[in-house]
Protein backbone atom coordinates (compact mmCIF):
# COMPACT_ATOMS: atom_id res chain seq x y z
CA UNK A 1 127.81 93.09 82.63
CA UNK A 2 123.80 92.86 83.51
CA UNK A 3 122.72 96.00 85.54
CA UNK A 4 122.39 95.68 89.16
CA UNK A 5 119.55 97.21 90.99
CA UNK A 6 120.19 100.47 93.41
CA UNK A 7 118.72 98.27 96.17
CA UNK A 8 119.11 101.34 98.35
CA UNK A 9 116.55 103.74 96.79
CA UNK A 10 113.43 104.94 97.58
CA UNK A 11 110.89 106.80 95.92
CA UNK A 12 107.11 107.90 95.60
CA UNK A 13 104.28 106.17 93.50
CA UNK A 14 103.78 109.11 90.88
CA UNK A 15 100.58 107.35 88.73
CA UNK A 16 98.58 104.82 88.26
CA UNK A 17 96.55 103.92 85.57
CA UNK A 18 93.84 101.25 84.81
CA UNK A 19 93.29 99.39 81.90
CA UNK A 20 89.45 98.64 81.19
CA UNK A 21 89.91 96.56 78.58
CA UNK A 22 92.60 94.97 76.22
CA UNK A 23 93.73 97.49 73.58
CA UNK A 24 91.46 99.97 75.98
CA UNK A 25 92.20 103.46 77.26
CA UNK A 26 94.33 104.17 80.10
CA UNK A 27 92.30 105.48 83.47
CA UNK A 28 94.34 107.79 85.73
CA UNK A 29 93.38 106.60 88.94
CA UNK A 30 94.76 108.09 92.92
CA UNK A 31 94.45 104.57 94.49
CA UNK A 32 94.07 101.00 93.41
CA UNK A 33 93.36 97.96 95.18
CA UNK A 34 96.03 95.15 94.45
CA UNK A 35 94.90 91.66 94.96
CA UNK A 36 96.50 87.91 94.31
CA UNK A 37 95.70 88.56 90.76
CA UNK A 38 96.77 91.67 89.89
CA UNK A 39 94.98 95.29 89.89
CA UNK A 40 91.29 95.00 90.55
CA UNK A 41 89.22 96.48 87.81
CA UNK A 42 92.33 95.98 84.94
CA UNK A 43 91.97 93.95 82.00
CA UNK A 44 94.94 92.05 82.47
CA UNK A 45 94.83 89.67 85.81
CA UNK A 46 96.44 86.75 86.53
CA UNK A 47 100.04 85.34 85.57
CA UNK A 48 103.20 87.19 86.20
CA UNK A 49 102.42 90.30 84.54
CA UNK A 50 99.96 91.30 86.70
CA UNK A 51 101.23 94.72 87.20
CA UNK A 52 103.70 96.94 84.72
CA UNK A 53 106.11 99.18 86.04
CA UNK A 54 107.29 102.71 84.69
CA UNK A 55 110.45 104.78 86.06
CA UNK A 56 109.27 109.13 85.74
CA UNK A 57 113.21 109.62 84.81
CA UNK A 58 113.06 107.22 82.35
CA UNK A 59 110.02 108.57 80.32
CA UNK A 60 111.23 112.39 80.35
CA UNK A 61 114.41 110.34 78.98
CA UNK A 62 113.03 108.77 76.17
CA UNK A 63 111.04 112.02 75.52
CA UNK A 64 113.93 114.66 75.48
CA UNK A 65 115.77 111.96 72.78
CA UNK A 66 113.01 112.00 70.47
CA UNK A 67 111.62 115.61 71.57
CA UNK A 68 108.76 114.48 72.10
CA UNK A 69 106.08 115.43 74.63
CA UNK A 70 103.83 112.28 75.64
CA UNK A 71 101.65 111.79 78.54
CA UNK A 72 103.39 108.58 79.97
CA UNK A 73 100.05 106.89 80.08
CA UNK A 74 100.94 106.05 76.50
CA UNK A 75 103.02 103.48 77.53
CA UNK A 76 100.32 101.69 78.96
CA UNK A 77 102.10 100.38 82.12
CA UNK A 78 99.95 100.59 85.48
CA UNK A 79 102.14 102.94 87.81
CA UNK A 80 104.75 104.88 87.24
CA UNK A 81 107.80 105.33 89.89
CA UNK A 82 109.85 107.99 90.76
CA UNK A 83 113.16 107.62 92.12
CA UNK A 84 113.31 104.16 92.16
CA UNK A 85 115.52 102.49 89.37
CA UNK A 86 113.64 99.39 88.06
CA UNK A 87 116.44 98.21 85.71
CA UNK A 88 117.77 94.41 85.95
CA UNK A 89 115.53 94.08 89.22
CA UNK A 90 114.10 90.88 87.60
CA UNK A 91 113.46 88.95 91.47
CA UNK A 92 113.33 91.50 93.56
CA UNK A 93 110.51 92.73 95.77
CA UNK A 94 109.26 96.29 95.40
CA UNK A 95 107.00 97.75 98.38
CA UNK A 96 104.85 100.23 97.94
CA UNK A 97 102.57 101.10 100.38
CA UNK A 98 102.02 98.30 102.68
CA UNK A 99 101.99 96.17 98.96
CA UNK A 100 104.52 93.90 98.19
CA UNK A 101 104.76 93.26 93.83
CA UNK A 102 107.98 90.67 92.81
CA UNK A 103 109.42 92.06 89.84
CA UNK A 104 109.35 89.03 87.05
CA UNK A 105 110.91 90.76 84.10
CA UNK A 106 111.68 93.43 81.89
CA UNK A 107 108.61 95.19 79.80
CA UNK A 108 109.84 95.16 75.96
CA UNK A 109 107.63 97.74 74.25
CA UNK A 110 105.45 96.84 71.44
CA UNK A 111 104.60 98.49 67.70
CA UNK A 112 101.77 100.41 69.79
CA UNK A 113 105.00 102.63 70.70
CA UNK A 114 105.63 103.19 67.44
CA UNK A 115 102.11 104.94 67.10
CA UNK A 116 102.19 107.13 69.62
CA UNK A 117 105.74 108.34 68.91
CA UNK A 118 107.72 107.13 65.56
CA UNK A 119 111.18 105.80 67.14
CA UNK A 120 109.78 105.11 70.41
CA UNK A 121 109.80 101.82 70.52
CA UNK A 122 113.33 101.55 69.92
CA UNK A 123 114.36 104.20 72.30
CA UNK A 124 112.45 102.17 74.91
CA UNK A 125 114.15 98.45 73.45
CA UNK A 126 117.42 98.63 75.87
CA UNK A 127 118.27 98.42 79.71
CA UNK A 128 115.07 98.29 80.72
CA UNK A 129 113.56 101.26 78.81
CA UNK A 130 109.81 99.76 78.70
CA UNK A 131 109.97 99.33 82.60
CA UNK A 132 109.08 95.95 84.29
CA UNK A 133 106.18 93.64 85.24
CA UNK A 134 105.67 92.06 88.02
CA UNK A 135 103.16 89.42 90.27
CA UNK A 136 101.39 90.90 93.74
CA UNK A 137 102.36 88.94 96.59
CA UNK A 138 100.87 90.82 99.26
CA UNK A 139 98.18 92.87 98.54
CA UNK A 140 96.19 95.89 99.65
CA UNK A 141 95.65 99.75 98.12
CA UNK A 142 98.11 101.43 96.51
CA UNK A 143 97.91 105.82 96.33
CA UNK A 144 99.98 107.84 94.59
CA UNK A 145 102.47 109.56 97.12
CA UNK A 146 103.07 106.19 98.52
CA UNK A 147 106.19 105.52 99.44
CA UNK A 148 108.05 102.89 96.97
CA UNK A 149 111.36 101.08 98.19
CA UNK A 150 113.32 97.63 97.36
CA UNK A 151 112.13 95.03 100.09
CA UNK A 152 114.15 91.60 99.49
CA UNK A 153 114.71 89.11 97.18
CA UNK A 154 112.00 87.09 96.00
């Protein structure tokens, strides 16, 4: 039976990171400004993964199984959520802020896991482990401390 999202929850944009170019280092950031392409200033714009998603619980999850102890910017994903369960939310519509991002898929995490943390990668394969990725469809600036909740179906 496919997971169904906790369409109830809310939570709080804990970090965001920028991307300066592909394969490049991760930039913490406090705010970003989302446009119809994605993040301005990241690498990656355009299409439907113009933004990756992270759950907080989910990280220190995969890092208590493999005792491990990596800054989540590792995964490379642009902001990390807390409290809000991304798992089989594939077309819903996650607010945060006054930003609206439809959620397009699951993120399946590459051999660059495997680097940072042997076993990772597998750890991460199932039930939505690598997080999600999604297209902006109203945008604005995102902070962390924003408020994140499930909108409606897109």
């Amino acid at each position: 039976m496919p997971n169904v999202p906790d369409t109830t929850s809310t939570g709080v944009l804990a970090s965001i990171w920028i991307k300066r170019a592909k394969l490049g280092p991760m930039d913490a950031v406090t705010e970003a400004v989302l446009d119809e392409k994605g993040i301005v200033g990241n690498a990656d714009r355009g299409g439907q993964r113009q933004v990756t998603l992270l759950e907080a619980e989910v990280w220190a999850k995969h890092m208590s199984a493999l005792d491990g102890a990596l800054d989540p910017a590792r995964r490379r994903a642009n902001v990390m959520l807390q409290g809000c369960q991304l798992a089989g939310a594939r077309g819903r519509i996650l607010r945060i802020g006054d930003c609206r991002i439809a959620i397009r898929g699951e993120t399946k995490p590459c051999e660059r896991m495997d680097e940072a943390l042997p076993g990772l990668r597998a750890e991460m394969f199932p039930n939505w482990g690598g997080g999600a990725f999604g297209q902006v469809i109203e945008g604005g600036t995102i902070r962390v401390g924003d408020v994140v909740s499930w909108d409606d179906v897109a």
